[in-house]
N, C-alpha and C. Protein backbone atom coordinates (compact mmCIF):
# COMPACT_ATOMS: atom_id res chain seq x y z
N UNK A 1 62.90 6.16 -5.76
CA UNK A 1 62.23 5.07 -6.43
C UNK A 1 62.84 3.75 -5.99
N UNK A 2 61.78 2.59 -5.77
CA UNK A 2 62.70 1.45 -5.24
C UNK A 2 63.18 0.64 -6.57
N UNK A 3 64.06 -0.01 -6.57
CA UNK A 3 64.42 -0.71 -7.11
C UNK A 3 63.91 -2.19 -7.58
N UNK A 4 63.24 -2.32 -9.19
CA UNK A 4 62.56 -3.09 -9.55
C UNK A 4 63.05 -4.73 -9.69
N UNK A 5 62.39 -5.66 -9.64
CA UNK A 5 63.04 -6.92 -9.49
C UNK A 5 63.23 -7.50 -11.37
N UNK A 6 64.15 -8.09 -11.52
CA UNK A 6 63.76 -9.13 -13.08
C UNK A 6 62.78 -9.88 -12.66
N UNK A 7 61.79 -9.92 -13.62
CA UNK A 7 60.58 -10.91 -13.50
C UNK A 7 60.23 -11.38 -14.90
N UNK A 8 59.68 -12.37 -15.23
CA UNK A 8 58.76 -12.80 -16.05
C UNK A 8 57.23 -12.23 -15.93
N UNK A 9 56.92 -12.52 -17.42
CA UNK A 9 55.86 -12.21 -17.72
C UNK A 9 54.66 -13.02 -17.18
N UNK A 10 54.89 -14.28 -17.14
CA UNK A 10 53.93 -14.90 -16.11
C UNK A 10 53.80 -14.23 -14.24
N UNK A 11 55.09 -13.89 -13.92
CA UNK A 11 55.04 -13.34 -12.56
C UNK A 11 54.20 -12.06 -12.74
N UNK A 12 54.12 -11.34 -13.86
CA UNK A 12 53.55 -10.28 -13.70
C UNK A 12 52.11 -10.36 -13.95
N UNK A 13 51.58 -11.48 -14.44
CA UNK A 13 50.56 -11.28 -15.03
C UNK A 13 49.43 -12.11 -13.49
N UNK A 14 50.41 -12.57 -12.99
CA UNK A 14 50.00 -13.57 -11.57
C UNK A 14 49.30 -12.04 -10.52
N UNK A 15 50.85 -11.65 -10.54
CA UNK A 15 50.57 -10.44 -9.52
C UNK A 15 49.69 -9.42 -9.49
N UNK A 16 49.68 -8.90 -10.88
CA UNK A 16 48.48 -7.70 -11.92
C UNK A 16 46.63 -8.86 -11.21
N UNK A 17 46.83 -10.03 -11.29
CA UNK A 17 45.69 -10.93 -11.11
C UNK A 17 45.03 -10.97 -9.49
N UNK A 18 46.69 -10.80 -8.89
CA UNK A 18 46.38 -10.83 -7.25
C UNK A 18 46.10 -9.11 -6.78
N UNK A 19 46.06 -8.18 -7.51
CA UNK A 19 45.62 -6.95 -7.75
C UNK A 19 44.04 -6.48 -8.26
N UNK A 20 43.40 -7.55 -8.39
CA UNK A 20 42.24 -7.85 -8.89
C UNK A 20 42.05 -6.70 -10.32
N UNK A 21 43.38 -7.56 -10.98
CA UNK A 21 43.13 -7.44 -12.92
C UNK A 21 42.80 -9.17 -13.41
N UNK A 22 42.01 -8.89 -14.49
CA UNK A 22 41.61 -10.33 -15.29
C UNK A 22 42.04 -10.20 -16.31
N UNK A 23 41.84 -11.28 -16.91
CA UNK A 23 42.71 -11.49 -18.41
C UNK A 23 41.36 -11.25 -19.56
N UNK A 24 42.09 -10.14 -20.24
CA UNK A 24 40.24 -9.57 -20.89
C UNK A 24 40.70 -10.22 -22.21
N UNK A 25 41.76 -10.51 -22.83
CA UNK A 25 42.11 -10.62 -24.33
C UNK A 25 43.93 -10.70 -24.22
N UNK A 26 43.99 -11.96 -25.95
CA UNK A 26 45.31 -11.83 -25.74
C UNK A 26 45.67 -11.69 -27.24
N UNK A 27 46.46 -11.42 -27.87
CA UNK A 27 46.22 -11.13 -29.36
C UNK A 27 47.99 -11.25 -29.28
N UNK A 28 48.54 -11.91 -30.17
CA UNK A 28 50.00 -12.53 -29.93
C UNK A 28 50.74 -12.75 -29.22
N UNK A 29 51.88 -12.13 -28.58
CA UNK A 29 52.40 -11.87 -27.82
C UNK A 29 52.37 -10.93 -26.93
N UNK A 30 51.18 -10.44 -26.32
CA UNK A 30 50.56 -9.35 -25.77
C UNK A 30 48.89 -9.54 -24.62
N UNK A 31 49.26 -9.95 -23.58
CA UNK A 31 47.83 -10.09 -23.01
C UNK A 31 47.49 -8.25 -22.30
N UNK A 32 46.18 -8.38 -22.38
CA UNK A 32 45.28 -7.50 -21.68
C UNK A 32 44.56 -7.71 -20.83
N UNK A 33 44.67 -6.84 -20.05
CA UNK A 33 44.28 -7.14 -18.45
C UNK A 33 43.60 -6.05 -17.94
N UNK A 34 42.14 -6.21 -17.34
CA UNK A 34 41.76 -5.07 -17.25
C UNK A 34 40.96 -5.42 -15.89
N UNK A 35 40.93 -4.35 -14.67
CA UNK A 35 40.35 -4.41 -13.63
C UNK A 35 39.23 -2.84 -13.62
N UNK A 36 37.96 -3.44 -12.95
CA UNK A 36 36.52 -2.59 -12.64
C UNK A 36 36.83 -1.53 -12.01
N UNK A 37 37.35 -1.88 -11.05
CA UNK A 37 36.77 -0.65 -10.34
C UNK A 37 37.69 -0.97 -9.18
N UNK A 38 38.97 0.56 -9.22
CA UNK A 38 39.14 1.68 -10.30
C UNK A 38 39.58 1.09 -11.62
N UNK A 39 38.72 1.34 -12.51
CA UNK A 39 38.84 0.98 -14.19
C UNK A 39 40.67 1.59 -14.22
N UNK A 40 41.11 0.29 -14.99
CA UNK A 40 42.61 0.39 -15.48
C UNK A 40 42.65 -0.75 -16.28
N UNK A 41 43.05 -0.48 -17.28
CA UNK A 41 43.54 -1.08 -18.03
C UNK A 41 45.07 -1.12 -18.90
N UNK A 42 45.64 -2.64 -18.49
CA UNK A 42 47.35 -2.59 -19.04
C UNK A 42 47.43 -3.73 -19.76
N UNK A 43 48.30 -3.38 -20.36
CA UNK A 43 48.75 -4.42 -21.63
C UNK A 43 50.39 -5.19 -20.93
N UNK A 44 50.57 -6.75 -20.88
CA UNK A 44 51.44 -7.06 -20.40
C UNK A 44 51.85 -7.74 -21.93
N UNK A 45 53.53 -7.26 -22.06
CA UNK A 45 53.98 -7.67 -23.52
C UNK A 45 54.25 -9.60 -22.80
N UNK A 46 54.50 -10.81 -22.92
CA UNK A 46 55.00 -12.25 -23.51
C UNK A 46 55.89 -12.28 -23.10
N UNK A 47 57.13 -11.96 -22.43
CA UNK A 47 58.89 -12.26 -23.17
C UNK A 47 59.01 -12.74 -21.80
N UNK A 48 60.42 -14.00 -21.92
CA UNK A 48 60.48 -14.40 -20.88
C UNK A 48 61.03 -13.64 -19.37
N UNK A 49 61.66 -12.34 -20.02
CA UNK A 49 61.65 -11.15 -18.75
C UNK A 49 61.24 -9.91 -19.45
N UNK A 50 60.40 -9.14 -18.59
CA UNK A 50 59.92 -8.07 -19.23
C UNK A 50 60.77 -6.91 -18.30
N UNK A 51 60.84 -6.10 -19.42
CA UNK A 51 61.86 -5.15 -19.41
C UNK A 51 61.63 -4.35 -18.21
N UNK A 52 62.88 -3.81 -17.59
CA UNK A 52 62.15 -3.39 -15.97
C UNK A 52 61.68 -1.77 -16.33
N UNK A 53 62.15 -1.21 -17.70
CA UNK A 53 61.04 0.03 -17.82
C UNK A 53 59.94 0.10 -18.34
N UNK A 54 59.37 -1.03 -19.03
CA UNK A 54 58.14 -1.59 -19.49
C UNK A 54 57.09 -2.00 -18.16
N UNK A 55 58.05 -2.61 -17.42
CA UNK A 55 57.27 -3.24 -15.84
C UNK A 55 57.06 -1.94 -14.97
N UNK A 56 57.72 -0.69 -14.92
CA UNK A 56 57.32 0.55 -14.56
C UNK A 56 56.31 1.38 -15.18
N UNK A 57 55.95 1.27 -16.12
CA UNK A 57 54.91 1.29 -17.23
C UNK A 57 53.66 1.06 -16.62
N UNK A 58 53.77 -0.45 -16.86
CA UNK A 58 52.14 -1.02 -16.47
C UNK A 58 52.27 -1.19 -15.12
N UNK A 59 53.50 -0.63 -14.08
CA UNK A 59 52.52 -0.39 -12.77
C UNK A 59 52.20 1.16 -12.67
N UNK A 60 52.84 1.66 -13.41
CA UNK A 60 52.26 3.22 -13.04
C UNK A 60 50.72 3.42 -13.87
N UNK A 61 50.17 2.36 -14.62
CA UNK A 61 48.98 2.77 -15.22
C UNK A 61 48.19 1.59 -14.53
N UNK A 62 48.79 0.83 -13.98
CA UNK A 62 48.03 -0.04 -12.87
C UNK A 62 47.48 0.67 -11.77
N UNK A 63 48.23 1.83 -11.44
CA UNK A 63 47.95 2.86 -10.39
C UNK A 63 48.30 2.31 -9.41
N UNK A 64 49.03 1.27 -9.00
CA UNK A 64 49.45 1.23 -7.87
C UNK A 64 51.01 1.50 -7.38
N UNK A 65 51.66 1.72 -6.39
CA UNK A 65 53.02 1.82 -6.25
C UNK A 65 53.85 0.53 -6.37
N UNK A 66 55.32 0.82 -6.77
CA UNK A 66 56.07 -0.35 -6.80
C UNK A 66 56.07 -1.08 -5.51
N UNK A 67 56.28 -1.14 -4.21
CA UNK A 67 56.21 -1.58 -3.24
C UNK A 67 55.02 -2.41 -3.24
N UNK A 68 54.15 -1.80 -3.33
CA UNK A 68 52.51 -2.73 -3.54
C UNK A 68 52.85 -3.82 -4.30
N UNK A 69 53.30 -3.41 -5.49
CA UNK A 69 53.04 -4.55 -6.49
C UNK A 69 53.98 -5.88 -6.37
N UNK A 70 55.45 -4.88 -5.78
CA UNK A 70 56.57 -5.91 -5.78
C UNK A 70 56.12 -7.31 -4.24
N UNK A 71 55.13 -6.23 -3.29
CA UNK A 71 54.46 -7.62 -2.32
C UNK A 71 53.64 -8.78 -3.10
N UNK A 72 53.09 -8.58 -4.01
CA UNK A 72 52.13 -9.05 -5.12
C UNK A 72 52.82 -10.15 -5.83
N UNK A 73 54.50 -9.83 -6.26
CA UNK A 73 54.60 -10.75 -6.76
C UNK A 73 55.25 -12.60 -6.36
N UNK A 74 54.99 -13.26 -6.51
CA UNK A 74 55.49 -14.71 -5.83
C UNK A 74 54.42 -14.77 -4.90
């Protein structure tokens, strides 16, 4: 497994976006993000770093690999 970066929740929600996810709903501290097709849908928690086993989370239900995503982000 590669080794995940500290990120913010804005970096993730940038990258999940450059992955072609949109911002479907946000209900406190919690946005939802959901992309067509292949249908996935992830929930990105607010905090100013999101936890790097939370960020393994919503890329493994993002369906894509860490490598993918970690090009994605910045």
């Amino acid at each position: 497994m590669s080794k995940l970066p500290a990120i913010s929740d804005d970096d993730v929600v940038r990258a999940l976006e450059r992955l072609g996810f949109r911002r479907a709903r946000q209900r406190g501290s919690h946005v939802s993000m959901v992309r067509d097709d292949p249908f996935a849908a992830v929930t990105v928690p607010m905090h100013k770093e999101v936890a790097r086993g939370t960020l393994r989370s919503i890329i493994r239900t993002a369906g894509v690999s860490v490598e993918e995503f970690v090009t994605h982000v910045r």
